[in-house]
N, C-alpha and C. Protein backbone atom coordinates (compact mmCIF):
# COMPACT_ATOMS: atom_id res chain seq x y z
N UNK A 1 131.05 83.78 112.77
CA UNK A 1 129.63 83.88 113.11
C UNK A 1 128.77 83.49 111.90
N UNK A 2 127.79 83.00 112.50
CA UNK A 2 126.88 82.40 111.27
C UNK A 2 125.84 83.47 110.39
N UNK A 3 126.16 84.09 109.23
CA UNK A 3 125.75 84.90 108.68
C UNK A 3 124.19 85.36 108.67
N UNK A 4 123.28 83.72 108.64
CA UNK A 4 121.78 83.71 109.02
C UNK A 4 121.38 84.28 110.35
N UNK A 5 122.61 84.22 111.42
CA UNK A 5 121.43 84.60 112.51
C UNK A 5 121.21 86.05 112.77
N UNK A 6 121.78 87.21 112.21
CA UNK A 6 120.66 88.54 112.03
C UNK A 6 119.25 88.08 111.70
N UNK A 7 119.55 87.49 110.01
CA UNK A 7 118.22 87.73 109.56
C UNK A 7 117.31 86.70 110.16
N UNK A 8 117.72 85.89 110.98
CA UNK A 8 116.77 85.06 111.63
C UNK A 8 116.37 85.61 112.95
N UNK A 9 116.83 86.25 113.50
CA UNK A 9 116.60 87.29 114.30
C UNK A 9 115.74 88.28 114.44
N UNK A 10 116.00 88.97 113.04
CA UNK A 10 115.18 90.11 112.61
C UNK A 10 113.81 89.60 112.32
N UNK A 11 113.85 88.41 111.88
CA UNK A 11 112.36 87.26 111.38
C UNK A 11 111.69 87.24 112.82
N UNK A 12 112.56 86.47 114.01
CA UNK A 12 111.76 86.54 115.07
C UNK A 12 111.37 88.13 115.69
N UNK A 13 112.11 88.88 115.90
CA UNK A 13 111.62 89.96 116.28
C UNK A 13 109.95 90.95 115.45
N UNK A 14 110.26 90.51 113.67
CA UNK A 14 109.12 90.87 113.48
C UNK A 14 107.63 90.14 113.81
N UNK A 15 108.45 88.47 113.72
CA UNK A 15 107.25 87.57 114.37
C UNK A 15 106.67 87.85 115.41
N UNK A 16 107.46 88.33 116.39
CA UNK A 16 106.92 89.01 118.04
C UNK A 16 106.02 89.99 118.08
N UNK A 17 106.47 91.26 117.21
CA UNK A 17 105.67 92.96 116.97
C UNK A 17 104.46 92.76 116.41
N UNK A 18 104.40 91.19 115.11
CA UNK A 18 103.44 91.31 114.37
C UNK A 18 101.89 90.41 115.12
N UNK A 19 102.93 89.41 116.21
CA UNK A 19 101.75 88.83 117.11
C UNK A 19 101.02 89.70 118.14
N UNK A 20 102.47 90.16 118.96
CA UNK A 20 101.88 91.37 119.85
C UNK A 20 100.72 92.18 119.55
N UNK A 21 100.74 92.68 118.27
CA UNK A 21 99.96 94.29 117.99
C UNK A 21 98.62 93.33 117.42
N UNK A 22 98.19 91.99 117.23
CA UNK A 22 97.17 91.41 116.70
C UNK A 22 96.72 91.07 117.94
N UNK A 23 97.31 90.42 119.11
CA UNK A 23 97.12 90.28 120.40
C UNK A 23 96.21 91.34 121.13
N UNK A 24 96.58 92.55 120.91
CA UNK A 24 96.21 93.98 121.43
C UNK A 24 94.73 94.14 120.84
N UNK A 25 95.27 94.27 119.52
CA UNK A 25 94.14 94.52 118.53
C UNK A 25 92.89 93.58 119.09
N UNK A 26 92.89 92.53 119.20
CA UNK A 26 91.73 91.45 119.40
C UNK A 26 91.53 91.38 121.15
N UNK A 27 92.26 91.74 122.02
CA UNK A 27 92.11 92.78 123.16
C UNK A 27 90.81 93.56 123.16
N UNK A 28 91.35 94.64 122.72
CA UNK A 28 91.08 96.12 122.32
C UNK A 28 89.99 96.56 121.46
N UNK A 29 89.87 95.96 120.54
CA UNK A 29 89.20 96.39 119.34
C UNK A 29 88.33 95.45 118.80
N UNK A 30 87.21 95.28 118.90
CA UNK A 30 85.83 94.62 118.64
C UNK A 30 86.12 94.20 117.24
N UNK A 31 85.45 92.90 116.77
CA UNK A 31 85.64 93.47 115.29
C UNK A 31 84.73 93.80 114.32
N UNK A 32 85.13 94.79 113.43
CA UNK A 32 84.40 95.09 112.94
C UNK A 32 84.45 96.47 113.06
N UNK A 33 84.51 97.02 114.21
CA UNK A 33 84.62 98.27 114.37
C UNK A 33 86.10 99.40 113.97
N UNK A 34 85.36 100.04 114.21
CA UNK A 34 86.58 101.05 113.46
C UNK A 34 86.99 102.45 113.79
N UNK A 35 88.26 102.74 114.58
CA UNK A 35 88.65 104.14 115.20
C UNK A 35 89.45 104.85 114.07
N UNK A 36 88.84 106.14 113.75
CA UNK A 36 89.88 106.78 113.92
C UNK A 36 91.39 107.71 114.10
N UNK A 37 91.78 107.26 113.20
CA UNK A 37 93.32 107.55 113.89
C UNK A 37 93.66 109.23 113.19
N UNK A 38 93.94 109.02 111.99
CA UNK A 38 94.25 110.06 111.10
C UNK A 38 92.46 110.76 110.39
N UNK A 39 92.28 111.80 110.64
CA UNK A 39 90.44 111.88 110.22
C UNK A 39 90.81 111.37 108.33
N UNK A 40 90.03 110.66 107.88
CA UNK A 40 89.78 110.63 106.54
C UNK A 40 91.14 109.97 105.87
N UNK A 41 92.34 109.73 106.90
CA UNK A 41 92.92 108.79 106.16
C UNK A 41 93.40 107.38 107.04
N UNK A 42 93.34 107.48 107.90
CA UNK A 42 94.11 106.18 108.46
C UNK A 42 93.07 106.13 110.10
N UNK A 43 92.67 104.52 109.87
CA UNK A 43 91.70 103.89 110.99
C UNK A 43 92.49 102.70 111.59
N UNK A 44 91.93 102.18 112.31
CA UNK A 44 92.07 100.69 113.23
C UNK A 44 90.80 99.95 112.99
N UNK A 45 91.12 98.97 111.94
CA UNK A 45 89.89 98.21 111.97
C UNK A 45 89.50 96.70 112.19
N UNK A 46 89.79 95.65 112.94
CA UNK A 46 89.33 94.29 112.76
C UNK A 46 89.17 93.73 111.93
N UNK A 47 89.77 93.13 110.93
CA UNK A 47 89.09 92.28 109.67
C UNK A 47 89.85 90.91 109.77
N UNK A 48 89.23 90.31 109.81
CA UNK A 48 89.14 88.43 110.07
C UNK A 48 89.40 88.58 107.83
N UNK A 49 90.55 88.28 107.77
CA UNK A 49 90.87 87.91 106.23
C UNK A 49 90.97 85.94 106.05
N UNK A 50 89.92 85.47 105.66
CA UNK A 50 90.37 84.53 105.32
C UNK A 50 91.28 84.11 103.80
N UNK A 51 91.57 84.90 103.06
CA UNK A 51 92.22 85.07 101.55
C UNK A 51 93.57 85.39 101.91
N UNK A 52 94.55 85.94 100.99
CA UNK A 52 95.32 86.48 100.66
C UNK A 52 95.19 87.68 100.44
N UNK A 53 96.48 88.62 99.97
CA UNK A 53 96.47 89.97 99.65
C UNK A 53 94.89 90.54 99.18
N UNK A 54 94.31 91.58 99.30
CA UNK A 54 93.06 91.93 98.74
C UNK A 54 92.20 91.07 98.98
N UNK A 55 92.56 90.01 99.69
CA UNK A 55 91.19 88.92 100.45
C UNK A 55 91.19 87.95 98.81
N UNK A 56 92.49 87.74 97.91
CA UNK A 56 92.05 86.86 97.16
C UNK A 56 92.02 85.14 97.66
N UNK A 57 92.23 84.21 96.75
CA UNK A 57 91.57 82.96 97.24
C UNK A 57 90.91 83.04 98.94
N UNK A 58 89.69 83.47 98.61
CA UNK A 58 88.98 83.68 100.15
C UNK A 58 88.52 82.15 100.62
N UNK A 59 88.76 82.16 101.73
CA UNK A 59 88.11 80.60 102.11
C UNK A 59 89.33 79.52 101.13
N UNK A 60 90.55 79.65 101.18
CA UNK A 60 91.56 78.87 100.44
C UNK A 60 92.40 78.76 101.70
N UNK A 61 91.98 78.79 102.93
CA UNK A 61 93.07 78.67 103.99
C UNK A 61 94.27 78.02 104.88
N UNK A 62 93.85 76.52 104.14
CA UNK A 62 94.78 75.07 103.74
C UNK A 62 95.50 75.58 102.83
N UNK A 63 95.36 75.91 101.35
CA UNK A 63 96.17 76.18 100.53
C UNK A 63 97.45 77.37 100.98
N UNK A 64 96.83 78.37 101.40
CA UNK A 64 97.72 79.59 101.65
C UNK A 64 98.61 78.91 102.56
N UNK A 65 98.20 77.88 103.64
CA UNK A 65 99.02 77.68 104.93
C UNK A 65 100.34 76.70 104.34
N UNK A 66 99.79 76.00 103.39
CA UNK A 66 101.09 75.20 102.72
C UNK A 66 101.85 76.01 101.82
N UNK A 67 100.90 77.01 101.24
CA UNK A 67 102.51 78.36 100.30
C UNK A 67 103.02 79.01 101.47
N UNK A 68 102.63 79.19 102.42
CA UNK A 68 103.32 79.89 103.61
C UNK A 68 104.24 79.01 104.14
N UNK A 69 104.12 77.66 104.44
CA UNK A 69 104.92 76.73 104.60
C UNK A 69 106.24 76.38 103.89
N UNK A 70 105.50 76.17 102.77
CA UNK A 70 106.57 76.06 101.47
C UNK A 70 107.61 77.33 101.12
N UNK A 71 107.19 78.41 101.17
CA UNK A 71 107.71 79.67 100.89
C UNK A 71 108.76 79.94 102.13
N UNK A 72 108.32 79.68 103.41
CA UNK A 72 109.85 79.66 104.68
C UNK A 72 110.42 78.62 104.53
N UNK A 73 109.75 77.03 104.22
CA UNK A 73 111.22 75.89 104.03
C UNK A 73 111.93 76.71 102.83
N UNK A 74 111.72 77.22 101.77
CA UNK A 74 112.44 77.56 100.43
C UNK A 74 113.24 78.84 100.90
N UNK A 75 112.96 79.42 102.04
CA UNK A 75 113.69 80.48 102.03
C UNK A 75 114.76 80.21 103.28
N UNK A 76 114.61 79.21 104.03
CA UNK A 76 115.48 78.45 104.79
C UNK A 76 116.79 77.87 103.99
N UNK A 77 116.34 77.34 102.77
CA UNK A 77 116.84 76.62 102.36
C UNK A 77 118.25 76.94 101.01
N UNK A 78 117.63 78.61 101.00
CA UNK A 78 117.92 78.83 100.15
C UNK A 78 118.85 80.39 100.44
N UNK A 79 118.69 80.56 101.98
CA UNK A 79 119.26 81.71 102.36
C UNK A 79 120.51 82.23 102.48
N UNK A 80 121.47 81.46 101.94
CA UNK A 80 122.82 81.84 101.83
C UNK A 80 122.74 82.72 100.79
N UNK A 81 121.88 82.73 99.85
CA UNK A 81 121.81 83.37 98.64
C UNK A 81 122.03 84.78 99.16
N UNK A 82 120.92 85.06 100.12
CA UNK A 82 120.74 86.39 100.80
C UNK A 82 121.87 86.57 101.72
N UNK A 83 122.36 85.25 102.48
CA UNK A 83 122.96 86.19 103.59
C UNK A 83 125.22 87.14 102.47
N UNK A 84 125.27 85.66 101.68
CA UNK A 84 126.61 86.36 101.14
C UNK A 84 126.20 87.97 100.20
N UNK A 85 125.00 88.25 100.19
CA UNK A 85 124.91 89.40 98.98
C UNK A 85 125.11 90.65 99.31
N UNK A 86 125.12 90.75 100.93
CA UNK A 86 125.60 91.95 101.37
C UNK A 86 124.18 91.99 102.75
N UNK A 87 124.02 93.35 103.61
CA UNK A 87 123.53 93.42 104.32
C UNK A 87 122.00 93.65 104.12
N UNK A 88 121.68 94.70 103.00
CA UNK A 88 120.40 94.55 102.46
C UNK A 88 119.58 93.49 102.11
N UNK A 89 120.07 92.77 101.27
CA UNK A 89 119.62 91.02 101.05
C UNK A 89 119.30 90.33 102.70
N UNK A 90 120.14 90.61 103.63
CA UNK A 90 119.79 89.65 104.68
C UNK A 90 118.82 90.43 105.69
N UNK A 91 118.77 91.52 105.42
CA UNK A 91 117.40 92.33 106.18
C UNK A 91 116.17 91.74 105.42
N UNK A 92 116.05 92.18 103.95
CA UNK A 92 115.15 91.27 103.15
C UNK A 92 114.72 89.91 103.70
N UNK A 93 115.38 89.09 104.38
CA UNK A 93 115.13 87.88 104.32
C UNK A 93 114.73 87.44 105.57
N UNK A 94 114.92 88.78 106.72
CA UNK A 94 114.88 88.75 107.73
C UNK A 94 113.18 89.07 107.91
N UNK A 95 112.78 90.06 107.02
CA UNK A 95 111.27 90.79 106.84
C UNK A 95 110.54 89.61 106.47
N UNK A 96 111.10 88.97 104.92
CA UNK A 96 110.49 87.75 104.72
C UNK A 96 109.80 86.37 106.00
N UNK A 97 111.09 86.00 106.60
CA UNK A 97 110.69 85.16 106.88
C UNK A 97 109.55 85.51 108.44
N UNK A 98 110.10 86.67 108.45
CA UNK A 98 109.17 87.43 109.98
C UNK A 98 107.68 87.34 109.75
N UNK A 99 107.54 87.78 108.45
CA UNK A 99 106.24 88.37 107.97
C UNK A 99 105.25 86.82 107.35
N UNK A 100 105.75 86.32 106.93
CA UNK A 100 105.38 84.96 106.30
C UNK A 100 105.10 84.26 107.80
N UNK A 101 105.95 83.96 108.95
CA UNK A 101 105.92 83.66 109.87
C UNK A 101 104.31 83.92 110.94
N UNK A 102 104.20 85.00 111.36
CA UNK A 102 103.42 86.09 111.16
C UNK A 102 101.92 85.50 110.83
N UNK A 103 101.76 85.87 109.38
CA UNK A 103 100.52 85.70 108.57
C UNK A 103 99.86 84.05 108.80
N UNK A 104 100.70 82.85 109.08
CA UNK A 104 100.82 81.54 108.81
C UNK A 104 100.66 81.50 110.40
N UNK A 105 101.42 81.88 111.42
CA UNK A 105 100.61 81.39 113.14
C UNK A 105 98.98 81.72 113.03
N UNK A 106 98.94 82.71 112.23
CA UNK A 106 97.25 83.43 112.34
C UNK A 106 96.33 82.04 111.85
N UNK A 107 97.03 82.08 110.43
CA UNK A 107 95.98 81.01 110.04
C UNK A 107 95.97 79.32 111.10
N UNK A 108 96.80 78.99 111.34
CA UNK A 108 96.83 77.81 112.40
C UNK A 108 96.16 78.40 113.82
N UNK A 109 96.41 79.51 114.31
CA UNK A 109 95.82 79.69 115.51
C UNK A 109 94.28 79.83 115.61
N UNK A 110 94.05 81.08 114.49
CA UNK A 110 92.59 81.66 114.40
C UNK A 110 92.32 80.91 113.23
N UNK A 111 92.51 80.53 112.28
CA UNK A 111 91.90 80.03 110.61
C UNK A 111 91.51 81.25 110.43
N UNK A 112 92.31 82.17 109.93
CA UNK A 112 92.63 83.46 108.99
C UNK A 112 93.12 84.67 109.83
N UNK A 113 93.71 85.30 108.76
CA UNK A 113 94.61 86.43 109.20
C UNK A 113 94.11 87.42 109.59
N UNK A 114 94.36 87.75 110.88
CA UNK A 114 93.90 89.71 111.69
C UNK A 114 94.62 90.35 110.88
N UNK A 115 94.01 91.31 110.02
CA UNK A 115 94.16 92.81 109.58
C UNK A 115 93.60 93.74 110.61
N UNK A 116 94.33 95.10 110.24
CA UNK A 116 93.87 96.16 111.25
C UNK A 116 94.07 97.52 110.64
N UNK A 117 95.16 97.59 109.79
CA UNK A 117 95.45 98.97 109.72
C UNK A 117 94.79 99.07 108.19
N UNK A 118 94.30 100.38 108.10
CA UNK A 118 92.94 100.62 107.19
C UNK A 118 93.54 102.24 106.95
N UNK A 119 94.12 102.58 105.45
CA UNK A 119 94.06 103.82 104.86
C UNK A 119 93.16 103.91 103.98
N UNK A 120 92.83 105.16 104.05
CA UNK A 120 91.66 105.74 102.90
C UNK A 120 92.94 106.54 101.94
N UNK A 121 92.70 106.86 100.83
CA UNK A 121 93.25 107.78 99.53
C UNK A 121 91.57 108.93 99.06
N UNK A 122 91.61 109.42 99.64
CA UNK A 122 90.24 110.32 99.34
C UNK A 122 89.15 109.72 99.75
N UNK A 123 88.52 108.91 99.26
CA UNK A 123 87.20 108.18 99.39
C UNK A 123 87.64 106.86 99.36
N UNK A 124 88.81 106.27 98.56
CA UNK A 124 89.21 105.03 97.81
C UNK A 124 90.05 104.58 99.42
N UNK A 125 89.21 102.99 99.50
CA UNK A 125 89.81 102.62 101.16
C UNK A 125 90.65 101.96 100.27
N UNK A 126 92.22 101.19 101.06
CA UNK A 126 93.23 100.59 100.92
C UNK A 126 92.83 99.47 101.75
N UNK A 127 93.00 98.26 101.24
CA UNK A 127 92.57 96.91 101.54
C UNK A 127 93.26 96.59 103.25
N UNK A 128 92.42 96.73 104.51
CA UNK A 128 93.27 96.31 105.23
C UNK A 128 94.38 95.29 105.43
N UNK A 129 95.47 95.76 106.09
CA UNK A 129 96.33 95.25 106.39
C UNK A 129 97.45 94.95 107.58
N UNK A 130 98.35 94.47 108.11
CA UNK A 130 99.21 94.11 109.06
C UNK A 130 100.69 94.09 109.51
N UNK A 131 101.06 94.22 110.25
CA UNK A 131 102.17 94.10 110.38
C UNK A 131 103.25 92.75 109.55
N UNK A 132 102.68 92.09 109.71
CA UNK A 132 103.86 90.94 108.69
C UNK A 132 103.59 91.07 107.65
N UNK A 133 102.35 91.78 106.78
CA UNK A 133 102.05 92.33 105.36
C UNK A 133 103.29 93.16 104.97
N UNK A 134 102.99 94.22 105.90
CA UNK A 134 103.97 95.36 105.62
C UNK A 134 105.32 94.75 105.27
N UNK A 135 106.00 93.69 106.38
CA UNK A 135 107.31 93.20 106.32
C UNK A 135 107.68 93.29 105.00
N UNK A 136 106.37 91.92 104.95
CA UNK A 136 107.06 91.21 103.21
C UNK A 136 106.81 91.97 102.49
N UNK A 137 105.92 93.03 102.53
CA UNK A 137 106.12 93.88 101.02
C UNK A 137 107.28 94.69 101.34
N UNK A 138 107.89 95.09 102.36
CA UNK A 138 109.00 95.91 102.16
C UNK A 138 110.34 94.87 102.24
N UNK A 139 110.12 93.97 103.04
CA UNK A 139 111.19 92.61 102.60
C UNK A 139 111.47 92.58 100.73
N UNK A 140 110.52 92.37 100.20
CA UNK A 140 110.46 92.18 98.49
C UNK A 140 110.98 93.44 98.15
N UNK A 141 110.19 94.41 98.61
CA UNK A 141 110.72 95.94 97.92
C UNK A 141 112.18 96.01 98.20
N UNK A 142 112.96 95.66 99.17
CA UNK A 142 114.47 95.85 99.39
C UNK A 142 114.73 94.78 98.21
N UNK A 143 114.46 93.63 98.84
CA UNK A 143 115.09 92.59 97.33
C UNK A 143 115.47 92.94 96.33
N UNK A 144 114.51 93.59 96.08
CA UNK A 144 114.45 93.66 94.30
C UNK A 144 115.36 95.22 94.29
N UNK A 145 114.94 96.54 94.93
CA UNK A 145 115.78 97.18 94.55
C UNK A 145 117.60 97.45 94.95
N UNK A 146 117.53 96.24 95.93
CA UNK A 146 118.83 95.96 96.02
C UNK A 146 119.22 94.77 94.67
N UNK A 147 118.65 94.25 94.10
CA UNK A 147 119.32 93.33 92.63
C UNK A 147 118.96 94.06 91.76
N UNK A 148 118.15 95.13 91.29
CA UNK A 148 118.74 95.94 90.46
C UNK A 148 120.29 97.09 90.44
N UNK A 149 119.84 97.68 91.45
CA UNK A 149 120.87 98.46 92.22
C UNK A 149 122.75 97.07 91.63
N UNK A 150 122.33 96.38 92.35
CA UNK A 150 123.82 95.23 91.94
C UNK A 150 123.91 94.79 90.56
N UNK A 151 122.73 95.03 90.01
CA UNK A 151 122.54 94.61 88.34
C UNK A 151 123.60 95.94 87.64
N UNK A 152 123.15 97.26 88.35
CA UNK A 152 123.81 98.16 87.22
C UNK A 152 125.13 98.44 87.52
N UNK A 153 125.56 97.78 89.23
CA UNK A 153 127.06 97.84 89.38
C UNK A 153 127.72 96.77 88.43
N UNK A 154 127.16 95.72 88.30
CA UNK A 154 127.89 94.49 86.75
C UNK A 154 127.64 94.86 85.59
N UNK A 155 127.33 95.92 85.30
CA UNK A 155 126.91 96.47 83.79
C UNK A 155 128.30 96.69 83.28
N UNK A 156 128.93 96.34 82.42
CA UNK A 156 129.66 97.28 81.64
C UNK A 156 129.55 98.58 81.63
N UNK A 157 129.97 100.19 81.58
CA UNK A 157 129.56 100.84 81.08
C UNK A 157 130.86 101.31 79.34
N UNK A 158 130.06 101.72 79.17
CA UNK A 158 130.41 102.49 78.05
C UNK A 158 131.51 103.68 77.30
């Protein structure tokens, strides 16, 4: 069996959850407006992001669509890396390419990305965000603490 098709799998399935729930959202939820959910910490809010993370390069939406581009051919291309490293690596890559997937239909469909989910920390709001956000930051977060984690199994010890 071909080792890629979990994590290509797992890519489409998050591609599906992360269109679905933006589908709903733009349904459902006006934008701009804002429910709700948790009192004082967690809302549903509409935000048309034309930027990146924290809304940086705003109005850069050609650019982002070719690192989004570039970033799934490179991870196509490059995914054996992930799939021989064990099962963690190919969930990683599975979040990756879901979530990248995801963020990049938005910008070709709408020209910029639906955010929705909106935490507060006391007063201090948390930059809305999305389902294929979430992926790739927890796609990366496995990455990395699965290659440290394998870093200190090749350690010598002492």
């Amino acid at each position: 069996m071909n080792r890629s098709l979990p994590a290509f799998a797992l890519g489409v399935s998050v591609l599906a959850l992360d269109q679905a729930s933006k589908q709903l959202v733009l349904e459902k939820l006006e934008s701009g407006r804002t429910v709700e959910v948790i009192h004082g910490f967690f809302y549903l809010t509409q935000v048309h992001n034309t930027g990146a993370a924290w809304g940086i390069l705003r109005d850069h939406g050609f650019w982002l669509m070719m690192l989004a581009l570039g970033a799934l051919i490179f991870l196509c291309i490059v995914r054996r890396h992930f799939t021989h490293m064990g099962m963690v690596p190919r969930i990683a890559l599975g979040l990756l390419l879901g979530g990248i997937a995801g963020n990049l239909t938005d910008r070709i469909v709408h020209g910029h990305v639906i955010d929705f989910l909106s935490f507060y920390i006391g007063s201090y709001p948390w930059p809305a965000f999305n389902v294929a956000d979430s992926s790739i930051c927890i796609g990366v977060g496995l990455y990395l603490v699965d290659s440290f984690r394998r870093g200190e199994e090749s350690t010598p010890r002492a």
